[in-house]
Structure formats: structure tokens, C-alpha cells
C-alpha atoms as a PDB file:
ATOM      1  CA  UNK A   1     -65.066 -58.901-108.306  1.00  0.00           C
ATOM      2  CA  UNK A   2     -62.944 -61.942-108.913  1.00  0.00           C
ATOM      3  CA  UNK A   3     -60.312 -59.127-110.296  1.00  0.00           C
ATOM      4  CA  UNK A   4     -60.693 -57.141-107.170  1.00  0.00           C
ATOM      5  CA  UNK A   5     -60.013 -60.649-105.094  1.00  0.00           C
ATOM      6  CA  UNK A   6     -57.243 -61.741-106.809  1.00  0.00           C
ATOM      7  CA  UNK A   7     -55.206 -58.339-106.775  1.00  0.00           C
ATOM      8  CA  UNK A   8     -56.134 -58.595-102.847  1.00  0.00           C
ATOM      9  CA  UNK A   9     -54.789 -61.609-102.420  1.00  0.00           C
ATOM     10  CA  UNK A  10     -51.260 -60.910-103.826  1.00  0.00           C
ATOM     11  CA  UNK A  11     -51.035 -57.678-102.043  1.00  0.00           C
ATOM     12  CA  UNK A  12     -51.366 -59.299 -98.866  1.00  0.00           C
ATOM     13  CA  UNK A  13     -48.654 -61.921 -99.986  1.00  0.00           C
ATOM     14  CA  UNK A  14     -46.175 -59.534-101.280  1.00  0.00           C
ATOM     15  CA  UNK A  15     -46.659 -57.288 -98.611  1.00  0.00           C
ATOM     16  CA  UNK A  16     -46.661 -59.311 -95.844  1.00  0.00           C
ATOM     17  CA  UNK A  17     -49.663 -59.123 -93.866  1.00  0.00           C
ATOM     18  CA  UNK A  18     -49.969 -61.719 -91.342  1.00  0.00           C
ATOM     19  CA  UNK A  19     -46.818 -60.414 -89.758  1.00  0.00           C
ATOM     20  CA  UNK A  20     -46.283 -63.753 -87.935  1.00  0.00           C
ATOM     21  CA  UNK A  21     -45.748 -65.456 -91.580  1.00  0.00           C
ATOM     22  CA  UNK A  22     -42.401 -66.719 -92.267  1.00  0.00           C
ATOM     23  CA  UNK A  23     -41.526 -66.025 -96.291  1.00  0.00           C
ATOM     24  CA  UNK A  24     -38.608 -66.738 -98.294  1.00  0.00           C
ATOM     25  CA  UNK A  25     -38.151 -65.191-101.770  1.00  0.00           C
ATOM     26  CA  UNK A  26     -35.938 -66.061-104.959  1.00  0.00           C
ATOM     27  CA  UNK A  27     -35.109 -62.849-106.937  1.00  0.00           C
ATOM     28  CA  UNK A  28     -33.316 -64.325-109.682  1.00  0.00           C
ATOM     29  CA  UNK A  29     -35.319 -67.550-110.183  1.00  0.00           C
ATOM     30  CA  UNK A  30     -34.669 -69.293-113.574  1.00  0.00           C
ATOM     31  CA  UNK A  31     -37.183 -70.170-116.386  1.00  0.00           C
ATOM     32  CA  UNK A  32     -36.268 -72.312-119.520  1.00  0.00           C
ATOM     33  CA  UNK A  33     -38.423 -73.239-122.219  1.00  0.00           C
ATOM     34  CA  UNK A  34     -37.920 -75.892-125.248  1.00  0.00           C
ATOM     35  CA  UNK A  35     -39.642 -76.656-128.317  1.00  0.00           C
ATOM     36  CA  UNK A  36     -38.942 -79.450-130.770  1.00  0.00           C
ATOM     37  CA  UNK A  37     -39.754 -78.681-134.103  1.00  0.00           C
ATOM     38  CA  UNK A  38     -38.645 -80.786-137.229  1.00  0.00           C
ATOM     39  CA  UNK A  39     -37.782 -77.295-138.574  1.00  0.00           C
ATOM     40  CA  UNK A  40     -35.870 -75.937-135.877  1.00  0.00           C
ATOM     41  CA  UNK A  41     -35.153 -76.068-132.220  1.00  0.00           C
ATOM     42  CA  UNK A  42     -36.338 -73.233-130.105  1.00  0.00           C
ATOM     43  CA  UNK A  43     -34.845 -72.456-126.491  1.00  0.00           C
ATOM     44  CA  UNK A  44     -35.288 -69.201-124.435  1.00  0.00           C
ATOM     45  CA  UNK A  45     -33.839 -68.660-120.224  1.00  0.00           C
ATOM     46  CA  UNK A  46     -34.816 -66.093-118.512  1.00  0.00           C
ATOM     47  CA  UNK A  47     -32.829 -65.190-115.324  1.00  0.00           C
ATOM     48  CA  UNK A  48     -35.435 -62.687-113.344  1.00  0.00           C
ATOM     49  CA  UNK A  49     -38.311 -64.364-112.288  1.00  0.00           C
ATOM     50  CA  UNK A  50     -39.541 -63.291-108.987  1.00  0.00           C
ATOM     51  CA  UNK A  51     -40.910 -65.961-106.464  1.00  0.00           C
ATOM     52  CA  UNK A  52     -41.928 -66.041-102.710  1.00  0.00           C
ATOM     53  CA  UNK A  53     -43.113 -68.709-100.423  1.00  0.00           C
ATOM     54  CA  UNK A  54     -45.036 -68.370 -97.191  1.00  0.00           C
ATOM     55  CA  UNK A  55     -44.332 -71.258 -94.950  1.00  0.00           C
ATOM     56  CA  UNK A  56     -47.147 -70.110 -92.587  1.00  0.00           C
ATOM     57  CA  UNK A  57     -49.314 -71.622 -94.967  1.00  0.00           C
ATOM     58  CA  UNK A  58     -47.485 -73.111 -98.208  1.00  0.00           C
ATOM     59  CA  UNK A  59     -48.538 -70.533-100.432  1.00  0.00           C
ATOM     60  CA  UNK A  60     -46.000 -70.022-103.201  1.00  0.00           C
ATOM     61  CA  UNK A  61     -46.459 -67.343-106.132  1.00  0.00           C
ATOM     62  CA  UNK A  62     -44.313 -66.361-109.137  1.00  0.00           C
ATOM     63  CA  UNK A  63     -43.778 -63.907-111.791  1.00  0.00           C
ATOM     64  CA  UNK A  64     -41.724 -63.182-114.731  1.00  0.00           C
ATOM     65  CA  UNK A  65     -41.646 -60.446-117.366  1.00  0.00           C
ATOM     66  CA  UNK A  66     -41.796 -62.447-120.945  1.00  0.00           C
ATOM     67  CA  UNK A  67     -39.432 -59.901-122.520  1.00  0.00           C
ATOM     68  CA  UNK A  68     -37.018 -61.103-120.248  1.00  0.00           C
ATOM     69  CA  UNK A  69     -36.471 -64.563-122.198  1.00  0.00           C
ATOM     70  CA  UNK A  70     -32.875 -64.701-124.161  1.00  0.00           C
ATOM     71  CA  UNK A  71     -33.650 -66.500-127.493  1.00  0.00           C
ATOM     72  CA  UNK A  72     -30.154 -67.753-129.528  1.00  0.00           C
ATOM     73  CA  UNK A  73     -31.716 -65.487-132.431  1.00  0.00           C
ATOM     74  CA  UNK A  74     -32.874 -62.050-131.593  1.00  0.00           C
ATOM     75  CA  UNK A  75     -35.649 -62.847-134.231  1.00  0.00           C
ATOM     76  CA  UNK A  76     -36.668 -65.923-132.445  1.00  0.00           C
ATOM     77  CA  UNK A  77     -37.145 -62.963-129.484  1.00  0.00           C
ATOM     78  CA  UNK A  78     -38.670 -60.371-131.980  1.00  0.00           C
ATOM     79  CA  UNK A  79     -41.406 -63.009-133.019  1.00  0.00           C
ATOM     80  CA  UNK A  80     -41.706 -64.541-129.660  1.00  0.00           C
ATOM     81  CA  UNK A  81     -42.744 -60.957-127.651  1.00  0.00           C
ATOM     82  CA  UNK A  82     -44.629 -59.467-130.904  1.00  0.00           C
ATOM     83  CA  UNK A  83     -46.692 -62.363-132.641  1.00  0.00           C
ATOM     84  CA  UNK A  84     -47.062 -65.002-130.078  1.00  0.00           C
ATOM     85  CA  UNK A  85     -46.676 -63.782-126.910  1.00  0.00           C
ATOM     86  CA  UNK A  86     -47.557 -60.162-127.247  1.00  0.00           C
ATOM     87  CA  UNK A  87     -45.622 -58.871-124.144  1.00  0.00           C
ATOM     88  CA  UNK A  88     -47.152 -55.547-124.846  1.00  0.00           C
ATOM     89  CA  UNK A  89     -50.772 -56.172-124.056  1.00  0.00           C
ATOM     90  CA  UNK A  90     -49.412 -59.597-121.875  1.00  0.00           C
ATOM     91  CA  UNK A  91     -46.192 -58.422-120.151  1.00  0.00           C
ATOM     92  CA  UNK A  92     -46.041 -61.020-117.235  1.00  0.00           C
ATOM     93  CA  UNK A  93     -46.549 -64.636-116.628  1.00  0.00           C
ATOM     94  CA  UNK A  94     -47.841 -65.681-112.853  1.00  0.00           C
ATOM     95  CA  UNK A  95     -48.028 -68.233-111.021  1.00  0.00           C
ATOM     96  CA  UNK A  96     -50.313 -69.022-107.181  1.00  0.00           C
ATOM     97  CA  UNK A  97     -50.754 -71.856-105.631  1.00  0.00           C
ATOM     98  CA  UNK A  98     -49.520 -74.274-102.547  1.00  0.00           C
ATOM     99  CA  UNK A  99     -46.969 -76.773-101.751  1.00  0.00           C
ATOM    100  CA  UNK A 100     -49.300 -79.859-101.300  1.00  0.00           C
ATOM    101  CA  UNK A 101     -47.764 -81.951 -97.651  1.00  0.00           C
ATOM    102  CA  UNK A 102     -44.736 -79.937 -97.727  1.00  0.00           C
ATOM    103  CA  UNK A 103     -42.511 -79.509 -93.992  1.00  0.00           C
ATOM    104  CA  UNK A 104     -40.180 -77.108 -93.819  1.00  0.00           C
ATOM    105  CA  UNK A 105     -38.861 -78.048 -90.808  1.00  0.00           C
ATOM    106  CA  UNK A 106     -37.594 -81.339 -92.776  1.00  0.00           C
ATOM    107  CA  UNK A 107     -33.255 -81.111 -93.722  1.00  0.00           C
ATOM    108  CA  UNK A 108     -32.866 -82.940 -97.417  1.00  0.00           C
ATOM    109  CA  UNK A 109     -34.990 -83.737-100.758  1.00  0.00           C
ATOM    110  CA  UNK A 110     -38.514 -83.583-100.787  1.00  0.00           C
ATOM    111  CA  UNK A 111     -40.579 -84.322-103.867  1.00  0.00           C
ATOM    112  CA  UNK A 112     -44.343 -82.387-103.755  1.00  0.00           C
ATOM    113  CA  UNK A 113     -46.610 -81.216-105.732  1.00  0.00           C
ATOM    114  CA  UNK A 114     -47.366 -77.721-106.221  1.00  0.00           C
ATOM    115  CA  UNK A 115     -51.239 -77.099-107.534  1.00  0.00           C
ATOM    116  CA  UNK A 116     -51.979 -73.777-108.449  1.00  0.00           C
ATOM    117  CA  UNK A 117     -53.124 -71.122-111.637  1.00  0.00           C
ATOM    118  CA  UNK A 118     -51.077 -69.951-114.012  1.00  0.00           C
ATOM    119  CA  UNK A 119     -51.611 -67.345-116.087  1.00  0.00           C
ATOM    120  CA  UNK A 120     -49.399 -66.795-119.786  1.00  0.00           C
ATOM    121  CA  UNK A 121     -50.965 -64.459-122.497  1.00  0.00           C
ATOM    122  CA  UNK A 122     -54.375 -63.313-120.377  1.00  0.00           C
ATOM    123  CA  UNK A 123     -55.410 -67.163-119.790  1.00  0.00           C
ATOM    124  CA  UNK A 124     -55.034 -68.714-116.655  1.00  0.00           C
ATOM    125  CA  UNK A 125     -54.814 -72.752-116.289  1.00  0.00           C
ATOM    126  CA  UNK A 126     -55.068 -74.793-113.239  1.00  0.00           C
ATOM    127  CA  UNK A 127     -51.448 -76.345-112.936  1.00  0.00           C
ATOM    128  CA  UNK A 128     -50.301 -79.029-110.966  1.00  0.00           C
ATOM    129  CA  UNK A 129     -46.504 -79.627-110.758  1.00  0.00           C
ATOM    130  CA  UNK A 130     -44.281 -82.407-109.375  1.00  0.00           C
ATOM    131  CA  UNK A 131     -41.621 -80.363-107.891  1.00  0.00           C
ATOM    132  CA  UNK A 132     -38.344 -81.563-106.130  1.00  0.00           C
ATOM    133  CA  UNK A 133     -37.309 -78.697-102.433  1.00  0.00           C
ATOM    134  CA  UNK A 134     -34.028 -79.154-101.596  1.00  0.00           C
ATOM    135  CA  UNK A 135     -33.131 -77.947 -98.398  1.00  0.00           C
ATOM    136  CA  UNK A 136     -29.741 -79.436 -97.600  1.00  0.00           C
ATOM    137  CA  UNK A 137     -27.546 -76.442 -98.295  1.00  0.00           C
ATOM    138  CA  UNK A 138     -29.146 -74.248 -95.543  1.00  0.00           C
ATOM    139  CA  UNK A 139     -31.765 -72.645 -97.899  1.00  0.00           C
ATOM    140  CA  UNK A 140     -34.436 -73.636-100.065  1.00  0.00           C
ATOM    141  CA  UNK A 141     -34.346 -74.936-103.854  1.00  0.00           C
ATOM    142  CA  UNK A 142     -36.932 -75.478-105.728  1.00  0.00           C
ATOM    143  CA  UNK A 143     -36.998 -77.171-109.563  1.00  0.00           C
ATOM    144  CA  UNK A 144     -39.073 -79.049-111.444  1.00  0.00           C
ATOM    145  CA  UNK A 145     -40.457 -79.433-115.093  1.00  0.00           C
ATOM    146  CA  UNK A 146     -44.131 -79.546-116.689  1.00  0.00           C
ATOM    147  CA  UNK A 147     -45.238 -79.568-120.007  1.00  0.00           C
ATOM    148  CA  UNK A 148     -47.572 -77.079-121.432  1.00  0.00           C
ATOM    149  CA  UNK A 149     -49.793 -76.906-124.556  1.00  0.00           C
ATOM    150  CA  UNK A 150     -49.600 -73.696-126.832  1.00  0.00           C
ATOM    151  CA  UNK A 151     -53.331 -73.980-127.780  1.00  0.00           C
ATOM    152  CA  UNK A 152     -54.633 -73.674-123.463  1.00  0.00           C
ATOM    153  CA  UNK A 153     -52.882 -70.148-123.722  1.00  0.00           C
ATOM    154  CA  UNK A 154     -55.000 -68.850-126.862  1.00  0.00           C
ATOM    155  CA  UNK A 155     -51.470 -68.038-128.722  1.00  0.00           C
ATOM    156  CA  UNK A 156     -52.303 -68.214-132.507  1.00  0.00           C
ATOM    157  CA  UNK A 157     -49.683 -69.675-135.209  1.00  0.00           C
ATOM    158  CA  UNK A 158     -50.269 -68.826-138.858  1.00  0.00           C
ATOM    159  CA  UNK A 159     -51.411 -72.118-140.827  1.00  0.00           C
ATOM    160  CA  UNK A 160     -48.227 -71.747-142.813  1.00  0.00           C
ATOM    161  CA  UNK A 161     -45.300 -71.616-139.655  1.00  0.00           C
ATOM    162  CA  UNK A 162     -47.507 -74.186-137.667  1.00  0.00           C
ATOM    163  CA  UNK A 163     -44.936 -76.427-138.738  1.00  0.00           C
ATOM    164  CA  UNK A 164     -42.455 -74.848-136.851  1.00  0.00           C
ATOM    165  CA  UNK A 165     -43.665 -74.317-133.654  1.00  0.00           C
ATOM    166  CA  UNK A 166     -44.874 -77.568-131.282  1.00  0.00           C
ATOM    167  CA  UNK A 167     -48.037 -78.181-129.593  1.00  0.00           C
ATOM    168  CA  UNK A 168     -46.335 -78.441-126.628  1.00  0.00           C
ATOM    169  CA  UNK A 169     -43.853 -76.702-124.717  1.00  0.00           C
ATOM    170  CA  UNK A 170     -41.322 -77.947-122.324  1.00  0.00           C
ATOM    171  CA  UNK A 171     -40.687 -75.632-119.456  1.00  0.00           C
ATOM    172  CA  UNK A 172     -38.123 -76.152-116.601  1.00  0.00           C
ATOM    173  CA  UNK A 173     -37.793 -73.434-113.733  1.00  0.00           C
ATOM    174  CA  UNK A 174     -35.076 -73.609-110.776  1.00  0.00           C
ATOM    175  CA  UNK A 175     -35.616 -70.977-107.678  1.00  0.00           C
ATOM    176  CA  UNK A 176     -33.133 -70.369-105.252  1.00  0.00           C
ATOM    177  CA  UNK A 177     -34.241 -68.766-101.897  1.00  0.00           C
ATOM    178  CA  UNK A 178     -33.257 -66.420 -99.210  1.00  0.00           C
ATOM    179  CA  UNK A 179     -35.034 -64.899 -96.151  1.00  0.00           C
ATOM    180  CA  UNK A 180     -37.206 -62.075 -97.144  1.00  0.00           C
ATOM    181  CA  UNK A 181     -36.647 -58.673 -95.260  1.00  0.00           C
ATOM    182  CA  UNK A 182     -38.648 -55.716 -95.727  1.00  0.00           C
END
């Protein structure tokens, strides 16, 4: 039921029902992700994450395919999608939730949070973000940064490489939107 629900709820989003909504969507929204390691550095962008927001009632929701990340090291990639990740059973990462106080009537910077569920590798986590909407340049901009755990997202690392891959997991994401037109 709670499957049923959810795919419900982004059908109506993506699709647009409540015709007197006003969205915006990024296409090409960016995701980074950093972890420290004493061993080695690992970094990954990926340049196609989808997001739209509904200003109707704040709603915001994002997705990315994880095969989509660029590593420096295409076996950085290979282990990333296959052993960790598993993009294969777990192909996207999502993202639903609302713009807490946000006014979109308001010209400038506004700093809100964003509370929501995300969902990376099957496991979804209540998230909430500090998140800075710039709207000065005539269309909206959202970035921000949060810190993740490795071990809330069930992603197993081998006793003998836990040493190079940290607990936690820096990611930073920057969407740039447009008007969305069916």
C-alpha cells in the first residue's frame, strides 16, 4: 500500500495534476560527492539529476541515475556502481520533500530548510537540509550541502578496504531552474 501511495504521489507531481500548480524544473541539476580517506580521496559529479518544484505547495522532488557519477578513475566508477552502490538492482537515488517558510514571490537569497526522504541503495532516510534559493537572476537556484553516513544506506565495505572508504560522505548538489512546459 505504502508502495502504491508513494508511486501516486510522484505521478501526480511529475505529471502535473492540479493544473493551477505553478512548477519549475532543473534538468541538468548537479550532484557532487567527497570522501576523505587517509588512503585516498574519492570525488564523483554527476551532471543529470532531474528536479522539480511546485510552488503551489513547496513540494520539491529529485532524482538521479547513480551510473551517471564521473569518478577520476574508471575503477573508482567500476567499484562504486558494482560493489557499493549496486546500480543494477538500485539504479536511482530520490529525493521528496518541502521547502519549509519558503516565498517565491521574494527577489534575492533565501536560506530554508528542505525536510524530506531520501532514498540511496533501497533505504530511505528522513533528510533535513539547510539550503540557500537564489532568485536574483530571474530564475531559481538552489544549493546546499549535507553530510551523509554510509552505514544509514545498508552499503557494505569489506573489513579489509574499510580503511579506505569514510563513514561519512560529503554531498553538495546545485539546481538551476526553468519554467516547466508540457
Amino acid at each position: 500500500m505504502n508502495k502504491l501511495i508513494k508511486f501516486l504521489f510522484v505521478f501526480s507531481f511529475f505529471t502535473g495534476i492540479g493544473q493551477n500548480s505553478e512548477q519549475i524544473i532543473a534538468r541538468q541539476g548537479q550532484v557532487s560527492f567527497f570522501s576523505y580517506t587517509s588512503v585516498e580521496n574519492i570525488k564523483a559529479e554527476n551532471n543529470q539529476a532531474l528536479s522539480i518544484i511546485d510552488f503551489s505547495n513547496n513540494k520539491i522532488a529529485a532524482s538521479m541515475l547513480m551510473n551517471a557519477f564521473i569518478f577520476e578513475k574508471a575503477l573508482m566508477k567500476e567499484h562504486f556502481n558494482e560493489s557499493y552502490i549496486e546500480s543494477d538492482i538500485h539504479p536511482k537515488a530520490t529525493f521528496e520533500g518541502e521547502i519549509i517558510d519558503f516565498d517565491a514571490s521574494i527577489n534575492g537569497i533565501q536560506t530554508k530548510m528542505v525536510q524530506g526522504i531520501f532514498t540511496l541503495h533501497g533505504i530511505s532516510k528522513e533528510l533535513e537540509i539547510k539550503t540557500d534559493i537564489d532568485s536574483s537572476s530571474g530564475k531559481f537556484v538552489l544549493t546546499g550541502t549535507f553530510e551523509t553516513f554510509v552505514k544509514d544506506y545498508d552499503i557494505k565495505v569489506p573489513p579489509l578496504l574499510a580503511g579506505n572508504i569514510a563513514k561519512t560522505i560529503s554531498v553538495t548538489f546545485r539546481f538551476e531552474y526553468e519554467p516547466y512546459e508540457k
